[in-house]
N, C-alpha and C. Protein backbone atom coordinates (compact mmCIF):
# COMPACT_ATOMS: atom_id res chain seq x y z
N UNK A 1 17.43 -99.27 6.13
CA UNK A 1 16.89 -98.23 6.97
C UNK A 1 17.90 -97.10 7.17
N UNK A 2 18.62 -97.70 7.30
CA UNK A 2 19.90 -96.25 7.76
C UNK A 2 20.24 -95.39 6.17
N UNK A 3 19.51 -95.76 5.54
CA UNK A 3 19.92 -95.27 3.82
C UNK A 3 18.86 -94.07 4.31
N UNK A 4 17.61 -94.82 4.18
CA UNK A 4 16.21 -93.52 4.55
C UNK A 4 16.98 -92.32 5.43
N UNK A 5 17.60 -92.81 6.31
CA UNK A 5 17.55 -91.80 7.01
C UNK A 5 18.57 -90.74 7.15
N UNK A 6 19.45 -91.34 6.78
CA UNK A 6 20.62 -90.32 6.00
C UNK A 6 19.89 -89.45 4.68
N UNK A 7 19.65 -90.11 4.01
CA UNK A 7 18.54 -89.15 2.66
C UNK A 7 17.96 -87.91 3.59
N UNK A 8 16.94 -88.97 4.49
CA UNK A 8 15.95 -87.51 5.18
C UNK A 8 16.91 -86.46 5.37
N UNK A 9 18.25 -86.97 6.75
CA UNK A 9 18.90 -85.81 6.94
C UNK A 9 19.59 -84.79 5.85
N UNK A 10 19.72 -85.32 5.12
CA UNK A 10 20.22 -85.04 3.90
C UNK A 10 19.09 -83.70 3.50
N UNK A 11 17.72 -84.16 2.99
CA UNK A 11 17.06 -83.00 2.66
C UNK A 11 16.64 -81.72 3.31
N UNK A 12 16.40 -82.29 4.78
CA UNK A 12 16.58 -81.61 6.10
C UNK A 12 17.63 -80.21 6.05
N UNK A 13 19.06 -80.79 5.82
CA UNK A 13 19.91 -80.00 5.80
C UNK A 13 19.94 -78.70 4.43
N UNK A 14 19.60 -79.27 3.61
CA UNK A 14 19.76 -78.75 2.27
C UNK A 14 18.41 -77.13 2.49
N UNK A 15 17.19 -77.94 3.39
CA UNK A 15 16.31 -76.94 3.67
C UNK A 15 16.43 -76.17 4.68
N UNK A 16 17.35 -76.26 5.42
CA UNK A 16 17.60 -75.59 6.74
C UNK A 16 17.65 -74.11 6.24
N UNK A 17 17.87 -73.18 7.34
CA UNK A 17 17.36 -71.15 7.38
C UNK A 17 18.61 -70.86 7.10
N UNK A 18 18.43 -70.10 6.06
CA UNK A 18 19.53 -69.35 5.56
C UNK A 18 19.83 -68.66 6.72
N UNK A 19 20.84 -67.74 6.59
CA UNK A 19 21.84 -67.10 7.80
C UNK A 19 20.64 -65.44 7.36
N UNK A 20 20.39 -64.57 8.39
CA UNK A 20 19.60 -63.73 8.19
C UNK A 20 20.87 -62.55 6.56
N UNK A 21 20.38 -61.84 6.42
CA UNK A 21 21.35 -60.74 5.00
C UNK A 21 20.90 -59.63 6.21
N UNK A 22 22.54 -59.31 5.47
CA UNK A 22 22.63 -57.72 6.48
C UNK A 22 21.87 -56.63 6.21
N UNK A 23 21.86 -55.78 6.83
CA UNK A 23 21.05 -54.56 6.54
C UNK A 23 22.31 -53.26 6.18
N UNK A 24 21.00 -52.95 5.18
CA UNK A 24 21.67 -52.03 4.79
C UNK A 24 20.92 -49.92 5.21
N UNK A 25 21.79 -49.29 6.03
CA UNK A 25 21.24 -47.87 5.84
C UNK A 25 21.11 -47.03 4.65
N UNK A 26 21.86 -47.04 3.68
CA UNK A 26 21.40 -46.44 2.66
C UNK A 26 20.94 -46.94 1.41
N UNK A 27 19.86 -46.18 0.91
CA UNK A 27 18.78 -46.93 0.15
C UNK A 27 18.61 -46.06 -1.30
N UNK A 28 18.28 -45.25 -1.99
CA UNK A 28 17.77 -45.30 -3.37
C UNK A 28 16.47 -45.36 -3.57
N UNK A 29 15.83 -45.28 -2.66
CA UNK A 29 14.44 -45.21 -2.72
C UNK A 29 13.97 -43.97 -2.00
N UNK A 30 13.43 -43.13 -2.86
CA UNK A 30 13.17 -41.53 -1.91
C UNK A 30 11.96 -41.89 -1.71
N UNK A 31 11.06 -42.73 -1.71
CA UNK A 31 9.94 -42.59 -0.62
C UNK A 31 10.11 -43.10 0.66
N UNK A 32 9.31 -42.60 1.74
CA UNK A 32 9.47 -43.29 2.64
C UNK A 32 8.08 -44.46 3.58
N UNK A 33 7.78 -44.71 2.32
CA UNK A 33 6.89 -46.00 2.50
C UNK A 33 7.04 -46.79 0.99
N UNK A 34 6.23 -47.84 1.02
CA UNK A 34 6.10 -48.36 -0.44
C UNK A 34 4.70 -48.35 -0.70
N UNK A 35 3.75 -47.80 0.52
CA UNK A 35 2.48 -47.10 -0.12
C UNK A 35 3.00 -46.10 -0.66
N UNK A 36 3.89 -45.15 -0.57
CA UNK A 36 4.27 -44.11 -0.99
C UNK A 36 4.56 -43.88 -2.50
N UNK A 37 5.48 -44.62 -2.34
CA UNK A 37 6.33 -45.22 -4.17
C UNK A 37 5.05 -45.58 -4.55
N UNK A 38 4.21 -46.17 -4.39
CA UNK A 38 3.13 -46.89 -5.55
C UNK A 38 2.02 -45.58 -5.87
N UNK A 39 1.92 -44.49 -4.74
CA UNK A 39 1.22 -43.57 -5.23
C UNK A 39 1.85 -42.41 -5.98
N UNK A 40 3.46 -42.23 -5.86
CA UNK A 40 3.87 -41.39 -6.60
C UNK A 40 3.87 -42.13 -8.37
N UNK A 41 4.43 -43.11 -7.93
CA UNK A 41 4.66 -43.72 -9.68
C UNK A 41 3.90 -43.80 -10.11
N UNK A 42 2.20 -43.96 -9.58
CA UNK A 42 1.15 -44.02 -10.14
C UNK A 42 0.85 -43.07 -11.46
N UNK A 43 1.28 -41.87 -10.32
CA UNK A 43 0.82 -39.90 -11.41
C UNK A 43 2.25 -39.61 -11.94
N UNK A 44 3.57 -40.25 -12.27
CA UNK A 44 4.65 -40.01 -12.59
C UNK A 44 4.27 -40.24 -14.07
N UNK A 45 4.58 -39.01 -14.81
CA UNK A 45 4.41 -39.08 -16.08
C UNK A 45 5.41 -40.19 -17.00
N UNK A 46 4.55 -41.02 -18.05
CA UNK A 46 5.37 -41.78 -19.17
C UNK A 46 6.10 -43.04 -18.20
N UNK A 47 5.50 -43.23 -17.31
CA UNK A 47 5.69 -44.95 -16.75
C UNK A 47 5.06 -45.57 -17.30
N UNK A 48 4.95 -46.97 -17.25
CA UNK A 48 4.31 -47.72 -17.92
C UNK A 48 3.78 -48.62 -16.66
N UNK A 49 2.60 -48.88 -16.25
CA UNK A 49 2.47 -49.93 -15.08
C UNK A 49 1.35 -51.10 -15.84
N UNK A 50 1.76 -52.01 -15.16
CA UNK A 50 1.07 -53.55 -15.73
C UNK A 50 1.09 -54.20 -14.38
N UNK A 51 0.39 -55.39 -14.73
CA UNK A 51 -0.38 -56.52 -13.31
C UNK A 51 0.73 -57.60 -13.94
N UNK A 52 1.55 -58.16 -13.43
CA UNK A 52 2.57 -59.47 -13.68
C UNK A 52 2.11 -60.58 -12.92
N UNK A 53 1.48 -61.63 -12.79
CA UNK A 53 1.28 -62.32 -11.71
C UNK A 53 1.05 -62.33 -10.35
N UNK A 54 0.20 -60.79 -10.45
CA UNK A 54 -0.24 -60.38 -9.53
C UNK A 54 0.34 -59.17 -8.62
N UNK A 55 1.74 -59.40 -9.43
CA UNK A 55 2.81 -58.26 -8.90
C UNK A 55 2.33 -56.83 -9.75
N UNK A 56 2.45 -55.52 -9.36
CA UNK A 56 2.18 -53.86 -9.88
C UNK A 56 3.61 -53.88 -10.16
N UNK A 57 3.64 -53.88 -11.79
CA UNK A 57 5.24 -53.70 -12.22
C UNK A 57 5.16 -52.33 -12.62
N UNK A 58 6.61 -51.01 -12.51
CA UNK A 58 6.30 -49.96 -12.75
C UNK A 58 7.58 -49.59 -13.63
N UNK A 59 7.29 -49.59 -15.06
CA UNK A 59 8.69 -49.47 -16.03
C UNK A 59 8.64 -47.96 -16.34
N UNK A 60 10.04 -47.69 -16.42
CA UNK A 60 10.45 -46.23 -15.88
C UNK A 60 11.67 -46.46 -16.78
N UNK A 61 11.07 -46.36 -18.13
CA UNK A 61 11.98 -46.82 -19.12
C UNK A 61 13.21 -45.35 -19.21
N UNK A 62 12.19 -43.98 -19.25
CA UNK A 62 13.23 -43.25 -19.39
C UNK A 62 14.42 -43.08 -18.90
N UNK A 63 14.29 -43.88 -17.08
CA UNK A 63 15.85 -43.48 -16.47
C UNK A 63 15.80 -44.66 -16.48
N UNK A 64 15.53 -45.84 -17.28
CA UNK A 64 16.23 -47.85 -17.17
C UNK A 64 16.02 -48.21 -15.44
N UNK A 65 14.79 -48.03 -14.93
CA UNK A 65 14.20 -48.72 -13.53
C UNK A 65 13.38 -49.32 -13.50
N UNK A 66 13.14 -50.63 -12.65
CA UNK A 66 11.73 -51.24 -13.36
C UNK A 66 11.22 -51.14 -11.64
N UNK A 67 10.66 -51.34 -11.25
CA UNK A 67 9.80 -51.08 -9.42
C UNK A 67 8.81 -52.67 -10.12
N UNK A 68 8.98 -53.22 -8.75
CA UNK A 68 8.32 -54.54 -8.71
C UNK A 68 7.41 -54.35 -7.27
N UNK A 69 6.61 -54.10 -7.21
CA UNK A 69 5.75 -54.16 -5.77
C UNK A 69 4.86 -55.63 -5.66
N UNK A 70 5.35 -56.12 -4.84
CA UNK A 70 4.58 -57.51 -4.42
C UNK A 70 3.09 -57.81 -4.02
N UNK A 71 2.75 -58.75 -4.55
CA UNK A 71 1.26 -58.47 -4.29
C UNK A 71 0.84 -58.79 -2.59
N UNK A 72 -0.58 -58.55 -2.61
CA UNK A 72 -1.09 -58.77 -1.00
C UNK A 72 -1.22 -59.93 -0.51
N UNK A 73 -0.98 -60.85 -1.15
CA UNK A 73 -0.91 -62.00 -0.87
C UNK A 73 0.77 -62.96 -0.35
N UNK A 74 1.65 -61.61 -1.09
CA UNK A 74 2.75 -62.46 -0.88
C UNK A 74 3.42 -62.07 0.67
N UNK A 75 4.56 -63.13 0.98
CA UNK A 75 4.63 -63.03 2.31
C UNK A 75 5.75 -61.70 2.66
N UNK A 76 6.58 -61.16 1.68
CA UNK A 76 6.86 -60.10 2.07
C UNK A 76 5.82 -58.45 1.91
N UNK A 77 4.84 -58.35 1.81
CA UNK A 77 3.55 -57.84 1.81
C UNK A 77 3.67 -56.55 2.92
N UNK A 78 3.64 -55.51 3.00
CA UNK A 78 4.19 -54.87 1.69
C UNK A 78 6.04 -54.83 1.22
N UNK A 79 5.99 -54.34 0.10
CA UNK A 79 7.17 -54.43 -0.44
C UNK A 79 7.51 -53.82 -1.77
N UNK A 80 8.47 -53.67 -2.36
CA UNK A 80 8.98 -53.06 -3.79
C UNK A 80 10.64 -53.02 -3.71
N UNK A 81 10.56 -53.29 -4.82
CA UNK A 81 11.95 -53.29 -5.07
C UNK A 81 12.52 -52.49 -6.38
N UNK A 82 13.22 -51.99 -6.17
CA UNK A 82 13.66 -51.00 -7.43
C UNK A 82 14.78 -51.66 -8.35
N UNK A 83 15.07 -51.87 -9.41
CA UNK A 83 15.77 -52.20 -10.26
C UNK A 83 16.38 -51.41 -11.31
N UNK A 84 17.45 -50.69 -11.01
CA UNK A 84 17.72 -49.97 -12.22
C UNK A 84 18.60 -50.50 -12.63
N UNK A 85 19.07 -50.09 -14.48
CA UNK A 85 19.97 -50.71 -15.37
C UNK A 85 20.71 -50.08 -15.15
N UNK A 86 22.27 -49.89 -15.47
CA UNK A 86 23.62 -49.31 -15.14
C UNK A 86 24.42 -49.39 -16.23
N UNK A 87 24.93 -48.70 -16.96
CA UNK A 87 26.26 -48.97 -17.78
C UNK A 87 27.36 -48.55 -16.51
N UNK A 88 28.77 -49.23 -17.02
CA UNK A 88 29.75 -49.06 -15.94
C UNK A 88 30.96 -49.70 -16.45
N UNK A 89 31.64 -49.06 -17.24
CA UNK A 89 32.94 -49.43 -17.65
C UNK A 89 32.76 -50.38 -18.96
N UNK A 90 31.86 -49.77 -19.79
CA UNK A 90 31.40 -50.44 -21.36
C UNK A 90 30.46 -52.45 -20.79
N UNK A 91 29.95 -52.12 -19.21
CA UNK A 91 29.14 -53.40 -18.71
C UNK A 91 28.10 -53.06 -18.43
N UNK A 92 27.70 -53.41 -18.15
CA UNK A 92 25.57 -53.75 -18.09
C UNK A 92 25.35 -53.97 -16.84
N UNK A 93 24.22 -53.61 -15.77
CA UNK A 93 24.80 -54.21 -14.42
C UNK A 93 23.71 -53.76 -14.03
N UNK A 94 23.51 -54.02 -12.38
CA UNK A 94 21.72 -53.92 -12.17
C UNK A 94 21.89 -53.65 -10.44
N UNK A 95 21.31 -52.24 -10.45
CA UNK A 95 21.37 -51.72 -9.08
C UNK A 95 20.16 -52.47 -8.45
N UNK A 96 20.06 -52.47 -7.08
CA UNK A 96 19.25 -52.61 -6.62
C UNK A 96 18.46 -52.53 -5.45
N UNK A 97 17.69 -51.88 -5.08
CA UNK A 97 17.41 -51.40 -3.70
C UNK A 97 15.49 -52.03 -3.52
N UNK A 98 15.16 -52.10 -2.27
CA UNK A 98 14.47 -52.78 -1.49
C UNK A 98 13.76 -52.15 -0.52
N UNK A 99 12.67 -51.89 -0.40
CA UNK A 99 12.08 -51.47 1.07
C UNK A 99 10.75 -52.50 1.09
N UNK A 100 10.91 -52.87 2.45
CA UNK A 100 10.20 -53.76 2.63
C UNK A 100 9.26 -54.30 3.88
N UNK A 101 8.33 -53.89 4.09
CA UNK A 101 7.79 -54.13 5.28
C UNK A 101 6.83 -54.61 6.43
N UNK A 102 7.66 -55.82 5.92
CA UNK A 102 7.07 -57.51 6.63
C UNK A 102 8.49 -57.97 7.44
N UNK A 103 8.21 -59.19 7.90
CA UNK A 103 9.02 -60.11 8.93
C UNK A 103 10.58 -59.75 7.77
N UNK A 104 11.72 -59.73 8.46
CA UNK A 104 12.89 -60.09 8.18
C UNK A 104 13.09 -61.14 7.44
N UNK A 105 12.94 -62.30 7.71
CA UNK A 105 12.97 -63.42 7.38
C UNK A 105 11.78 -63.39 5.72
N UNK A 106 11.11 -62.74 5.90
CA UNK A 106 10.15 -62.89 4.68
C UNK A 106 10.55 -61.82 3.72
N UNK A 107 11.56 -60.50 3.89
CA UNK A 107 12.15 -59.35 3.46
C UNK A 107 13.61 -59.69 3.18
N UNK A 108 13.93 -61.12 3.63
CA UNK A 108 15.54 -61.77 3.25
C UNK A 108 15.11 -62.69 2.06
N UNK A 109 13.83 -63.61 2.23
CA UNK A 109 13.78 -63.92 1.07
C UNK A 109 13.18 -63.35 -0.51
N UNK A 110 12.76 -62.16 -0.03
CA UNK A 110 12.58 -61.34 -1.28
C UNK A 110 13.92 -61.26 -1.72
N UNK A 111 14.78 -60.70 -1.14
CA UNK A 111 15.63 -60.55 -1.69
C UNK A 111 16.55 -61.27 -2.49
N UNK A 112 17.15 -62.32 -1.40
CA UNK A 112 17.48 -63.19 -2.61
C UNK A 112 16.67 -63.96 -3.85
N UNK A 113 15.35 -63.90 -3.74
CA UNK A 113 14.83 -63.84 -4.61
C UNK A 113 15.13 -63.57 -6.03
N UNK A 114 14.86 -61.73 -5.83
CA UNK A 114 15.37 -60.74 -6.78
C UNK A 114 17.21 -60.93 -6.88
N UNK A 115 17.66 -61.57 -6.54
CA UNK A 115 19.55 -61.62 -6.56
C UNK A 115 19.25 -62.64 -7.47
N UNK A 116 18.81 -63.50 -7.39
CA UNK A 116 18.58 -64.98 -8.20
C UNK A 116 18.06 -64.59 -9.37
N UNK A 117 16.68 -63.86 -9.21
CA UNK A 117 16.72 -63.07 -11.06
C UNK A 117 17.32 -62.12 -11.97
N UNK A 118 18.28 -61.28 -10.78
CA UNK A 118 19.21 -60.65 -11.22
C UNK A 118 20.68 -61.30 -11.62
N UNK A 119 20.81 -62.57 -10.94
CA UNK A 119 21.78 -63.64 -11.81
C UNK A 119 20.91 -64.04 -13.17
N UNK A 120 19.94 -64.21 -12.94
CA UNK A 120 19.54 -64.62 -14.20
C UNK A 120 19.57 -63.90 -15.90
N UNK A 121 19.40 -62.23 -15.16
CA UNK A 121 19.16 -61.53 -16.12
C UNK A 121 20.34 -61.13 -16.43
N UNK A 122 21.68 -61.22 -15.82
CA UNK A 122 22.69 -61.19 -16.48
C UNK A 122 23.59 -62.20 -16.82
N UNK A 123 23.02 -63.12 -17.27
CA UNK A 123 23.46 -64.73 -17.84
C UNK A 123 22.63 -64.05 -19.13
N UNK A 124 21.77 -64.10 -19.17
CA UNK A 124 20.88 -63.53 -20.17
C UNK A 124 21.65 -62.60 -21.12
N UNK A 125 22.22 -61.19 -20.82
CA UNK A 125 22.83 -60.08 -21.25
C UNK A 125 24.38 -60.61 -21.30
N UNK A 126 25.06 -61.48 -20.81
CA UNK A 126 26.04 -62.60 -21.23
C UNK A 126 25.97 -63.49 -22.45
N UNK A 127 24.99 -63.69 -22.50
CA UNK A 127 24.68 -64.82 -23.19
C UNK A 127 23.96 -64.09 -24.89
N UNK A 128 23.95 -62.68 -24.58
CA UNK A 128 23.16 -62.26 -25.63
C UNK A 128 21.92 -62.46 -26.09
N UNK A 129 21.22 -63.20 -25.70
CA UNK A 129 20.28 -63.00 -25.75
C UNK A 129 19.06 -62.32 -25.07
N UNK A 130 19.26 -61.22 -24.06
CA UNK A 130 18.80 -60.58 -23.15
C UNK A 130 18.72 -59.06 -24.23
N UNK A 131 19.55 -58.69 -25.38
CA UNK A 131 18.84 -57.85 -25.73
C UNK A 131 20.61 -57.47 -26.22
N UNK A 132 21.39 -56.16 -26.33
CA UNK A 132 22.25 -55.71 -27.07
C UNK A 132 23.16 -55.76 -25.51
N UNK A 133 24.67 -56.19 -25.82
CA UNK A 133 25.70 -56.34 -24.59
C UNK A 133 25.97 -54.99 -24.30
């Protein structure tokens, strides 16, 4: 019995609330809504927009930005996040800015979210196979 219950605490702990992420005042996003952004990028000439799993992805290949707006269902609702590519000292690197406007707690885990696929995508561009280093 005392095994069970060390385990439980065990998973307990592992699931416990992340510490809230700081805020940040300056942003990279010149709209000032993310209804906003989704109606400018809409009529922004030579974007490319597609449905991703429900997400409005908005590729903005000419300046290397991709805009991820979350769907209505998800819990940071509304939301977008901007992603641009970076060269920076012959490296590859990935800006990133956020407006978001739901609960904190549901606008912290977007984020690390997007930090977690942005580790990913540069393991990827490490690893070479993400496309040219």
């Amino acid at each position: 019995m005392k095994r069970l219950v060390l385990l439980l605490f065990a998973c307990a702990s592992a699931n416990a609330q992340l510490p809230p992420l700081p805020e940040t005042s300056r942003s990279n996003i010149e709209y000032q809504s993310v209804a906003d952004a989704l109606t400018a990028l809409r009529a922004k000439p030579g974007v490319a927009i597609s449905n991703q799993g429900g997400w409005t992805i908005v590729d903005d290949a000419k300046n290397y930005v991709i805009w991820s707006f979350a769907p209505t269902g998800h819990a940071a609702y509304p939301a977008v996040v901007k992603r641009a590519i970076v060269q920076k000292d012959g490296m590859t690197g990935i800006n990133m800015d956020v407006k978001c406007e739901s609960t904190k707690e549901a606008c912290d885990a977007l984020v690390r979210e997007f930090i977690q696929l942005n580790e990913n995508m540069r393991a990827s561009f490490r690893s070479g196979s993400g496309g040219t280093k």
